[in-house]
Protein backbone atom coordinates (compact mmCIF):
# COMPACT_ATOMS: atom_id res chain seq x y z
CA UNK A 1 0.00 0.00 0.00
CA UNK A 2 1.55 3.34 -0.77
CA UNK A 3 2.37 5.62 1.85
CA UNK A 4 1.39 9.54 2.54
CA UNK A 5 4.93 10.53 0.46
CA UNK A 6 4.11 8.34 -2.56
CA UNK A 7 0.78 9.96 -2.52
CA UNK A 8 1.48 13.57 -2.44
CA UNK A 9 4.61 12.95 -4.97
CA UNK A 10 2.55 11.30 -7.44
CA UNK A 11 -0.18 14.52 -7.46
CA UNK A 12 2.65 17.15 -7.57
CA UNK A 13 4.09 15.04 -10.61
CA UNK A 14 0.25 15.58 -11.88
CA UNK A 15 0.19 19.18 -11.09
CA UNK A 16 3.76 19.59 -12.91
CA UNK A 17 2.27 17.96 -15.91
CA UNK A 18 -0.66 20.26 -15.66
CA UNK A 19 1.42 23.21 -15.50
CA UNK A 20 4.09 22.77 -18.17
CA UNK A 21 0.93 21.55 -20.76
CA UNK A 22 -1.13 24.98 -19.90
CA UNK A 23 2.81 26.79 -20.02
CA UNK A 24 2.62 25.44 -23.12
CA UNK A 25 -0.95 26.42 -24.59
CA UNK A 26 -0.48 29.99 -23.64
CA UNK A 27 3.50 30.07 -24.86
CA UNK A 28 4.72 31.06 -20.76
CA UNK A 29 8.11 29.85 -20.52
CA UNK A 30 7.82 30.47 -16.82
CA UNK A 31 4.80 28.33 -16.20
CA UNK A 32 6.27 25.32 -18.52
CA UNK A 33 9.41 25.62 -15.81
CA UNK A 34 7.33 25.81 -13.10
CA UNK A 35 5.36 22.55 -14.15
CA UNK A 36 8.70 20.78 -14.61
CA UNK A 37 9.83 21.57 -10.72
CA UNK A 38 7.03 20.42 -9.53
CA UNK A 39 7.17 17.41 -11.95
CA UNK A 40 11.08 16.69 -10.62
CA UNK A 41 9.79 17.40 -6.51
CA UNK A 42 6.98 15.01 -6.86
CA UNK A 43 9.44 12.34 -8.85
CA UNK A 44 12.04 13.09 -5.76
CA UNK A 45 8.65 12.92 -3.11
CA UNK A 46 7.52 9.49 -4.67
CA UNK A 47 11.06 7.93 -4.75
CA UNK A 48 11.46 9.30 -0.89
CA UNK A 49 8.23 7.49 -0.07
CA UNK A 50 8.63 4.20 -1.92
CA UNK A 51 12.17 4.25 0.02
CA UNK A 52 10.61 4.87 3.40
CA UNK A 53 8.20 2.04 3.07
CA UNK A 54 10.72 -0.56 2.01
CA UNK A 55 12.75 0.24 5.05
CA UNK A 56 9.51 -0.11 7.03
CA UNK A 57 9.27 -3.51 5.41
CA UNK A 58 12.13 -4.23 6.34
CA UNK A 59 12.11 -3.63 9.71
CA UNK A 60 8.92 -5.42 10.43
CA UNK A 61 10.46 -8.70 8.80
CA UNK A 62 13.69 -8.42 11.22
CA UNK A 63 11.11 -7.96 14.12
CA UNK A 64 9.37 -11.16 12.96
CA UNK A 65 12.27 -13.24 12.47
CA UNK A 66 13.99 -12.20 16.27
CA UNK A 67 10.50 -13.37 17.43
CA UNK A 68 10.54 -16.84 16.19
């Protein structure tokens, strides 16, 4: 199941993609940038996330093996 962090990084990767199409429509260079930043924090949120819950897996499978 994906965590908080996956969530949020996956809808600012949205809202990047948003942004740099409606840069793009109305020829704003800034907006297009914009959309990619948010695009690149929401790649860097995801990967943070999908990290954090693999450790958590992790963990939970050492604390079931010391309790056998």
């Amino acid at each position: 199941m994906r965590n908080r962090d996956e969530l949020k990084g996956r809808g600012e990767q949205l809202r990047g993609k948003v942004r740099q199409a409606v840069g793009d429509l109305t020829d704003d260079e800034r907006m297009r940038a914009e959309g990619e930043v948010d695009e690149a924090k929401g790649r860097l949120r995801e990967g943070f996330g999908r990290a954090r819950r693999r450790v958590g897996r992790s963990i939970e499978d050492v604390g079931k093996s010391i309790k056998r």
